[in-house]
C-alpha atoms as a PDB file:
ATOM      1  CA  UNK A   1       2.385 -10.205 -30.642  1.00  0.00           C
ATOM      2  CA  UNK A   2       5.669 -10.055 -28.268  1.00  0.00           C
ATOM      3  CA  UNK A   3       6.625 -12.911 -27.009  1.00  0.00           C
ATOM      4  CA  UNK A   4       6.024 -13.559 -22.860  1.00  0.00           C
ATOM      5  CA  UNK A   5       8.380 -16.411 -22.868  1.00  0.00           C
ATOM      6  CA  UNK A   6      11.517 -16.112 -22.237  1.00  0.00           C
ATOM      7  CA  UNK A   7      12.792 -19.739 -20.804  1.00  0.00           C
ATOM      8  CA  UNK A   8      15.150 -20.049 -23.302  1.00  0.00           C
ATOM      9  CA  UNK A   9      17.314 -17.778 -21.646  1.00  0.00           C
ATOM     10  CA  UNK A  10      16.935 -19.432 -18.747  1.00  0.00           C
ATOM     11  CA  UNK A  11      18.844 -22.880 -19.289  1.00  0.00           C
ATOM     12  CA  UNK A  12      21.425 -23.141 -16.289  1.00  0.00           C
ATOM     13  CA  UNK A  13      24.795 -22.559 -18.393  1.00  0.00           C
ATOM     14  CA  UNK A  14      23.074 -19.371 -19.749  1.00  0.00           C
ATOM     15  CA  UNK A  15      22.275 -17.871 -16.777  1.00  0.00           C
ATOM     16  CA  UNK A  16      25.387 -18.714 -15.156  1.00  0.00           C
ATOM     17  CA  UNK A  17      27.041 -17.648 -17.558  1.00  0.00           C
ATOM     18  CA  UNK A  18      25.252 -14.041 -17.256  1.00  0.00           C
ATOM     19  CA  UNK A  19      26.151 -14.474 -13.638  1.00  0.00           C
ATOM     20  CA  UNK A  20      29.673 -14.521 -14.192  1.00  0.00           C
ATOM     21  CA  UNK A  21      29.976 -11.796 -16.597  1.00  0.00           C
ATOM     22  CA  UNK A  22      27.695  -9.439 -13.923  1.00  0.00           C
ATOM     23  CA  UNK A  23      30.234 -10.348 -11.141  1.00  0.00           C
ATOM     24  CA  UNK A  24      33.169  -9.345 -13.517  1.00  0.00           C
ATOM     25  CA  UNK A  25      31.549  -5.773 -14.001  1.00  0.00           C
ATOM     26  CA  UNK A  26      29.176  -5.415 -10.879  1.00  0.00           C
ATOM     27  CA  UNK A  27      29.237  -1.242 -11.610  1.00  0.00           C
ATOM     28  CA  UNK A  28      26.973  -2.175 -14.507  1.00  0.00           C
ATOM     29  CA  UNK A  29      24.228  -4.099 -12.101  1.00  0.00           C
ATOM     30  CA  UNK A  30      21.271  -1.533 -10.876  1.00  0.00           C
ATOM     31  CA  UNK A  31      20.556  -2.898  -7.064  1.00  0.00           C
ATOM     32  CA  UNK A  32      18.170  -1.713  -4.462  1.00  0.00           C
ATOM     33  CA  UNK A  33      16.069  -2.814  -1.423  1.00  0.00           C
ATOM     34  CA  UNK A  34      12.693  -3.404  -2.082  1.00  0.00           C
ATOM     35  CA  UNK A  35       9.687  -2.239   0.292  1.00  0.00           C
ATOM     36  CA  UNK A  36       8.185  -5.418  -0.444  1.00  0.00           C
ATOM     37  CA  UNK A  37      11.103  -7.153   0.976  1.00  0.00           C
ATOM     38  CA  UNK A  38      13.260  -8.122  -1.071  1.00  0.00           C
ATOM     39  CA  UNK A  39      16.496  -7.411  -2.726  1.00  0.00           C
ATOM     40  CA  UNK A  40      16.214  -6.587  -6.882  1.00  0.00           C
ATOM     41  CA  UNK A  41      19.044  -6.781  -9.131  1.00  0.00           C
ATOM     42  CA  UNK A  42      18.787  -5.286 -12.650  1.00  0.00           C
ATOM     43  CA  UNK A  43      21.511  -7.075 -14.897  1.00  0.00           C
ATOM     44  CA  UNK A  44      22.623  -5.416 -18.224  1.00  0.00           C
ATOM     45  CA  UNK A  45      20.455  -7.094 -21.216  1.00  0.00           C
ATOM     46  CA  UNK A  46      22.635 -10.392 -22.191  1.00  0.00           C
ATOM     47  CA  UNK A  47      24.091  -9.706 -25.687  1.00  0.00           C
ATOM     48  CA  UNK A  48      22.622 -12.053 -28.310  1.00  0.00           C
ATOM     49  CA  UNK A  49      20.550  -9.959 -30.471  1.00  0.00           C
ATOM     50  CA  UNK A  50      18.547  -6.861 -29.862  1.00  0.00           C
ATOM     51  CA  UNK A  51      15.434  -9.023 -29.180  1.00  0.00           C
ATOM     52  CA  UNK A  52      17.334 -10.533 -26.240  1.00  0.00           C
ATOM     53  CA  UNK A  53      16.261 -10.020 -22.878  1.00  0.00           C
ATOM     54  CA  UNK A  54      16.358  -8.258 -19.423  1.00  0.00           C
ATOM     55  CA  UNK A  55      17.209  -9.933 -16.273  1.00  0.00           C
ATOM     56  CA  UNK A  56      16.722  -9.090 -12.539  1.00  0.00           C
ATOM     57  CA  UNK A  57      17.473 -11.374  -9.943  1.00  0.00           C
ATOM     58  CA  UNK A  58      14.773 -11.137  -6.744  1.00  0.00           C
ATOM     59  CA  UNK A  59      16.173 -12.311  -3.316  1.00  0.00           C
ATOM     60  CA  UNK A  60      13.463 -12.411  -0.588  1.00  0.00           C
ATOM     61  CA  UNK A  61      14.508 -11.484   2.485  1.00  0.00           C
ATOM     62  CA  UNK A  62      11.170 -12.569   4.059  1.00  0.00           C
ATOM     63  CA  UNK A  63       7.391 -12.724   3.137  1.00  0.00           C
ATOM     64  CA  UNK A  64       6.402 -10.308   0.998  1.00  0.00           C
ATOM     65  CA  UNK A  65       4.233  -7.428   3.038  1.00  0.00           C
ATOM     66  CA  UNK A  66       0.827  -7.104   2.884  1.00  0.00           C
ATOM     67  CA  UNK A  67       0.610 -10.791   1.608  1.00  0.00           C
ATOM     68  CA  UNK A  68       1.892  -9.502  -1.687  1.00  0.00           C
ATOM     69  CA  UNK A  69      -0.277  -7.131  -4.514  1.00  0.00           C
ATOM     70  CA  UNK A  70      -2.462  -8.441  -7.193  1.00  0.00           C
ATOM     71  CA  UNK A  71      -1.177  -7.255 -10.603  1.00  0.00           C
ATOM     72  CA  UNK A  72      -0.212  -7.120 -13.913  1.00  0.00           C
ATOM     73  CA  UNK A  73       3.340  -6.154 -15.833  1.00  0.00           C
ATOM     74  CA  UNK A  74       4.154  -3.495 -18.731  1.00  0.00           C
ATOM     75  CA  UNK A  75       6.163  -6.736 -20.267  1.00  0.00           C
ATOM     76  CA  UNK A  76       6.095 -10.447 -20.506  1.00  0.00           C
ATOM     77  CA  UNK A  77       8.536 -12.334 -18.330  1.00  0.00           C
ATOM     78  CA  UNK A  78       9.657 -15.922 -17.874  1.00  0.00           C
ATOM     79  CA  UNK A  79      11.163 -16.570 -14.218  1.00  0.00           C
ATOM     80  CA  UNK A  80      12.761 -19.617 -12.760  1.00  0.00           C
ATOM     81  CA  UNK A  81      12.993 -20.443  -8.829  1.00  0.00           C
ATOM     82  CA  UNK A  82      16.979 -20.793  -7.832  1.00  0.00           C
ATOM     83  CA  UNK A  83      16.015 -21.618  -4.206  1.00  0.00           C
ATOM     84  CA  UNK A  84      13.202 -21.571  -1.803  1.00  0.00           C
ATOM     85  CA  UNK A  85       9.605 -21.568  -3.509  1.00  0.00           C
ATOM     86  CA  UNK A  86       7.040 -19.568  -5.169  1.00  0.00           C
ATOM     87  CA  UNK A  87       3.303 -19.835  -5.315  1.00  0.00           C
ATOM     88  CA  UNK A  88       1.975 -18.192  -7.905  1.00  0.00           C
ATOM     89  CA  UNK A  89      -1.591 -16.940  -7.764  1.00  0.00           C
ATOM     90  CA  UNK A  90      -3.747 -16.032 -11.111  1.00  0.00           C
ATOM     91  CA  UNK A  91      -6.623 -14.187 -11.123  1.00  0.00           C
ATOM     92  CA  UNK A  92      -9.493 -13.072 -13.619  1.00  0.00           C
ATOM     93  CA  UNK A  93     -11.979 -10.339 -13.111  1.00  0.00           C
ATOM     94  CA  UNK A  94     -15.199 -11.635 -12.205  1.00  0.00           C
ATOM     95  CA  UNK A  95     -18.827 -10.230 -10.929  1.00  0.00           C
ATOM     96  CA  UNK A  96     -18.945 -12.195  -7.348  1.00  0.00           C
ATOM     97  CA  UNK A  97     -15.128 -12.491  -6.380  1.00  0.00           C
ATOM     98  CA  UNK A  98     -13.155 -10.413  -4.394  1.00  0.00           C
ATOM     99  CA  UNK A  99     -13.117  -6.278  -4.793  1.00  0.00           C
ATOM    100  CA  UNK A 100     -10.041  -4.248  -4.805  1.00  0.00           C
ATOM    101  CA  UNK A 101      -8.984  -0.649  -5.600  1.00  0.00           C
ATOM    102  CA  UNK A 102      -7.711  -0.586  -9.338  1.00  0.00           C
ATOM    103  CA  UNK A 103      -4.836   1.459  -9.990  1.00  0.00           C
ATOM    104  CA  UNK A 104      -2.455   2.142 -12.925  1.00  0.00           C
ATOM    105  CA  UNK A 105       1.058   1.838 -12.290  1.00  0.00           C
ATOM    106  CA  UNK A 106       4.130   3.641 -14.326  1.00  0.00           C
ATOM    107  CA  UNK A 107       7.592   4.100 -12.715  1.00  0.00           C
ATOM    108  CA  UNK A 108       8.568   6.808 -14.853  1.00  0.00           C
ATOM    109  CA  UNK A 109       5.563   9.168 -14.240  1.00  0.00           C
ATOM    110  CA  UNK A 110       4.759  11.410 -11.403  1.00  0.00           C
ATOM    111  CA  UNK A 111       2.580  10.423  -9.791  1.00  0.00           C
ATOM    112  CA  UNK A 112       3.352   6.552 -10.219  1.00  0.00           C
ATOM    113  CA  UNK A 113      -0.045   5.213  -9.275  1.00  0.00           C
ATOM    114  CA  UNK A 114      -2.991   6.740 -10.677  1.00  0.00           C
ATOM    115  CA  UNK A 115      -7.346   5.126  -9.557  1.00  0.00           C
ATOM    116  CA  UNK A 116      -9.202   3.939 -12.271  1.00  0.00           C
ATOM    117  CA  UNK A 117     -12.039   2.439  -9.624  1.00  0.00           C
ATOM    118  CA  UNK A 118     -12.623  -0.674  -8.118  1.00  0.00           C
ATOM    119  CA  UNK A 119     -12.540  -4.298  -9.307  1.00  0.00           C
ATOM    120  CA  UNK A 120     -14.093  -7.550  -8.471  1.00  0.00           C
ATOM    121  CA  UNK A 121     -11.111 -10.732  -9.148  1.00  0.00           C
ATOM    122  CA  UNK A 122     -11.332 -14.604  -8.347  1.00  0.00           C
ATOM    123  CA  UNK A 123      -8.592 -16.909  -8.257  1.00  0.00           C
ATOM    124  CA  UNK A 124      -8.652 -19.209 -11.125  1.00  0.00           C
ATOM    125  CA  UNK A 125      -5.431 -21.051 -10.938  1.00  0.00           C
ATOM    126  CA  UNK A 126      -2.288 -21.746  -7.971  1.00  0.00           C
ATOM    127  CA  UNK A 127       0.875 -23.124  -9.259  1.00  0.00           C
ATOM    128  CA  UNK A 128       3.815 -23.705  -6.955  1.00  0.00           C
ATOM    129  CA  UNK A 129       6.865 -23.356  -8.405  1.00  0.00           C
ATOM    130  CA  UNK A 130      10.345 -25.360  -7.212  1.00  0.00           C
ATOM    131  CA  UNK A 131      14.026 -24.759  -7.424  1.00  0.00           C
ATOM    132  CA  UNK A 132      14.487 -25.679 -11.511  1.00  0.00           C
ATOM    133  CA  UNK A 133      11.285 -24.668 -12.483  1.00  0.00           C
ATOM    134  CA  UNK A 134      10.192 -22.090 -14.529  1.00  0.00           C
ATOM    135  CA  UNK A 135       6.880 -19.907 -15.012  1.00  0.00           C
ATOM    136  CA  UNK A 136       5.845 -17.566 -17.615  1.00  0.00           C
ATOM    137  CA  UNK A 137       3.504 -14.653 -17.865  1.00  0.00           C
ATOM    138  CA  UNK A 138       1.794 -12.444 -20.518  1.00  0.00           C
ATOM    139  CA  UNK A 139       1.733  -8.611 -19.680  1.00  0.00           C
ATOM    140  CA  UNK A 140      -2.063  -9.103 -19.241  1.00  0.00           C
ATOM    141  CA  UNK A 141      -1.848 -11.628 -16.893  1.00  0.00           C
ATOM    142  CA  UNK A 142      -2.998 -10.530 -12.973  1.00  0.00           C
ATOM    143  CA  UNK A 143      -1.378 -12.410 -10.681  1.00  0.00           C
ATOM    144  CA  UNK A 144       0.426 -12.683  -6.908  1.00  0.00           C
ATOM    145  CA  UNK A 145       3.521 -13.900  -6.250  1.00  0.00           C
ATOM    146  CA  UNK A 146       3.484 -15.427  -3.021  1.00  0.00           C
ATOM    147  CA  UNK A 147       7.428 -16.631  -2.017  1.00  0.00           C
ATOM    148  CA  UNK A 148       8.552 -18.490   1.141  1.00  0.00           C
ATOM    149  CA  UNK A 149      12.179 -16.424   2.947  1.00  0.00           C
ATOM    150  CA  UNK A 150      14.805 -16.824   1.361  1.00  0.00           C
ATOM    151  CA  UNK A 151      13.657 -17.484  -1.840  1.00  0.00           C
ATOM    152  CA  UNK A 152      15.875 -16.469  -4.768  1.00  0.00           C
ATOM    153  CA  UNK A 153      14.385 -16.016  -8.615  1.00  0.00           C
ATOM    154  CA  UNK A 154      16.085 -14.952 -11.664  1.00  0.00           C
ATOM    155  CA  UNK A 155      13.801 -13.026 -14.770  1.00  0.00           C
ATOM    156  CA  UNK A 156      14.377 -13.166 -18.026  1.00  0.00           C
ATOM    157  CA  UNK A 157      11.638  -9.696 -19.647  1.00  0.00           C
ATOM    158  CA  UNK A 158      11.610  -8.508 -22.141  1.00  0.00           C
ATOM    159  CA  UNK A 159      13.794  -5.529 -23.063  1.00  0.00           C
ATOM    160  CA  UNK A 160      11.013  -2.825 -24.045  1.00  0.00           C
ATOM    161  CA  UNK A 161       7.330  -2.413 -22.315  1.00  0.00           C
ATOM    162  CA  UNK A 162       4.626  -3.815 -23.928  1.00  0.00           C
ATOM    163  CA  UNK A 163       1.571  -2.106 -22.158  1.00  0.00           C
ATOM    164  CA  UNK A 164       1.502   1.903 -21.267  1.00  0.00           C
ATOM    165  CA  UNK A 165       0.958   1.150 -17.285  1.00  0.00           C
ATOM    166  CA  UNK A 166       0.381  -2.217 -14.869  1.00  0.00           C
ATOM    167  CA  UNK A 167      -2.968  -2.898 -13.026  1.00  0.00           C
ATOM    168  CA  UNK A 168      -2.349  -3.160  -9.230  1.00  0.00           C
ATOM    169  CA  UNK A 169      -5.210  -4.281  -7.668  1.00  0.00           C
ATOM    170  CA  UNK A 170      -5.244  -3.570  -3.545  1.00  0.00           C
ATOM    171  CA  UNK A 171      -7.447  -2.559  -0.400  1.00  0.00           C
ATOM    172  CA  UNK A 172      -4.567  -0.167   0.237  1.00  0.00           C
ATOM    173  CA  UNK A 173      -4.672   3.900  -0.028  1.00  0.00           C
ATOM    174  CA  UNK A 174      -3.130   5.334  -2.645  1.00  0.00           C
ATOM    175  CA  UNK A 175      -1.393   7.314  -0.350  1.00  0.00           C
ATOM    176  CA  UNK A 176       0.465   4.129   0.700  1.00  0.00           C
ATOM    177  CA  UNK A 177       1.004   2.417  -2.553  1.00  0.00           C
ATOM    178  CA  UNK A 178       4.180   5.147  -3.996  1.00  0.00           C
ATOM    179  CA  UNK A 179       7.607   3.012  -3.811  1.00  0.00           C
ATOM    180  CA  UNK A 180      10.628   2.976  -1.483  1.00  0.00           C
ATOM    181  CA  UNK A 181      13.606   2.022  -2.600  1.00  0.00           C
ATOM    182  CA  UNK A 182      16.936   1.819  -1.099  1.00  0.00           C
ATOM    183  CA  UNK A 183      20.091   1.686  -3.220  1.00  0.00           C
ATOM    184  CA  UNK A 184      22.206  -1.595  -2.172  1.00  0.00           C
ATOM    185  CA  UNK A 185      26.106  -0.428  -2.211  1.00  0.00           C
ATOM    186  CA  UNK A 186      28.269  -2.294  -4.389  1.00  0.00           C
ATOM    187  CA  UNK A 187      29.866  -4.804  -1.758  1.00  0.00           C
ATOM    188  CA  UNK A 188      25.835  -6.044  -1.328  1.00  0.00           C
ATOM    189  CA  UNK A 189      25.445  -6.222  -5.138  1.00  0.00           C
ATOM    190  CA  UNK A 190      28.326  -8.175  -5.350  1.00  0.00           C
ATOM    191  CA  UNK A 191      27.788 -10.833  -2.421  1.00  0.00           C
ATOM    192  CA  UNK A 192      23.811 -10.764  -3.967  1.00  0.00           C
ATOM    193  CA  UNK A 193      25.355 -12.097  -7.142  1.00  0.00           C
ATOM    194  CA  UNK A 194      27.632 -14.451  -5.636  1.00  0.00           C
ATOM    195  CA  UNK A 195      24.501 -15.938  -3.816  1.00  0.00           C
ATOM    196  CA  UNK A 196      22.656 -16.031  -6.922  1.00  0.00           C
ATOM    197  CA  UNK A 197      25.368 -17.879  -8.903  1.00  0.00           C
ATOM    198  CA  UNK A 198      25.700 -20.301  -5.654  1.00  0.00           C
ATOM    199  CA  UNK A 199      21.995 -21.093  -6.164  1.00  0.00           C
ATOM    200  CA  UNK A 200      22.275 -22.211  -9.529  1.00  0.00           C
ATOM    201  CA  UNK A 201      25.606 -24.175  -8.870  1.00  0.00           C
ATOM    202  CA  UNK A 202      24.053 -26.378  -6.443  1.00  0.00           C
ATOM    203  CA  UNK A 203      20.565 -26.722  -8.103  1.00  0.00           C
END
């Protein structure tokens, strides 16, 4: 089984270090604006082996909308809080919970989101996470993250999918679920970083 935790790569001269070396070549960082408000920053895989990971730096700009979607991820993840705080919400399908619309989720097919019906989910566990700590989550996992403004996260995934598609769970219309994203121009990926980095410096 892959593994979902990635903390490893998440001691604070490691990811400074990745930090720095993103800030030397910023062309080779992917960033873009988020619908769900926030910033994402897709750093080149860190070079230590070709089982080492992804990273992608989140920056909230403010809560996210909607209160956030239930869900699950193609890949297994280990993230770690450089500022603010994150509650993180996990959830188990159930026959007297909540219901939601189930969809599938792919970014690379057209369209992304496709039904597969309704499901019924509890909460069965809230963890909030500090500047320091660190969380990690199977691909399997269904879960909310719920961050305060200003929050700023760095994610250590791994390199290749695990799963075929992520479960989103939501009382929205499929008609309002596709993404919008807005490239962020090089001078924004560049002060992003610079944030990030100053985040971890005075953790």
């Amino acid at each position: 089984m892959a593994t979902s935790d990635f903390s490893r790569y998440l001691s604070r001269p490691h990811i400074e270090a990745v930090l720095r070396r993103a800030l030397e070549a910023p062309e080779t960082v992917e960033g873009t604006v988020h619908e769900n408000h926030y910033h994402k920053l897709i750093l080149r895989r860190d070079e230590v082996g070709h089982a080492s990971p992804i990273y992608r730096g989140h920056i909230w700009l403010s809560a996210p909308g909607r209160g956030g979607t239930v869900h699950t991820h193609r890949w297994g993840f280990s993230s770690i809080v450089l500022k603010g705080e994150m509650t993180t919400r996990t959830f188990a399908r159930s026959e007297t919970g909540i219901s939601f619309e189930h969809y599938a989720y792919n970014p690379d097919e057209d369209p992304q989101f496709s039904r597969i019906g309704t499901a019924t989910l509890d909460v069965v566990d809230s963890c909030r996470i500090r500047p320091g700590e660190c969380y990690s989550l199977s691909p399997e996992t269904i879960h909310q993250a719920r961050p305060i403004p200003g929050t700023m996260t760095l994610i250590a995934r791994a390199n290749s999918p695990s799963l075929a598609f992520a479960d989103v769970f939501t009382k929205i219309a499929r008609a309002d679920l596709a993404e919008t994203v807005t490239a962020l121009s090089p001078v924004e990926i560049g002060r992003d970083l610079e944030a990030l980095l100053k985040a971890v410096e005075e953790s």
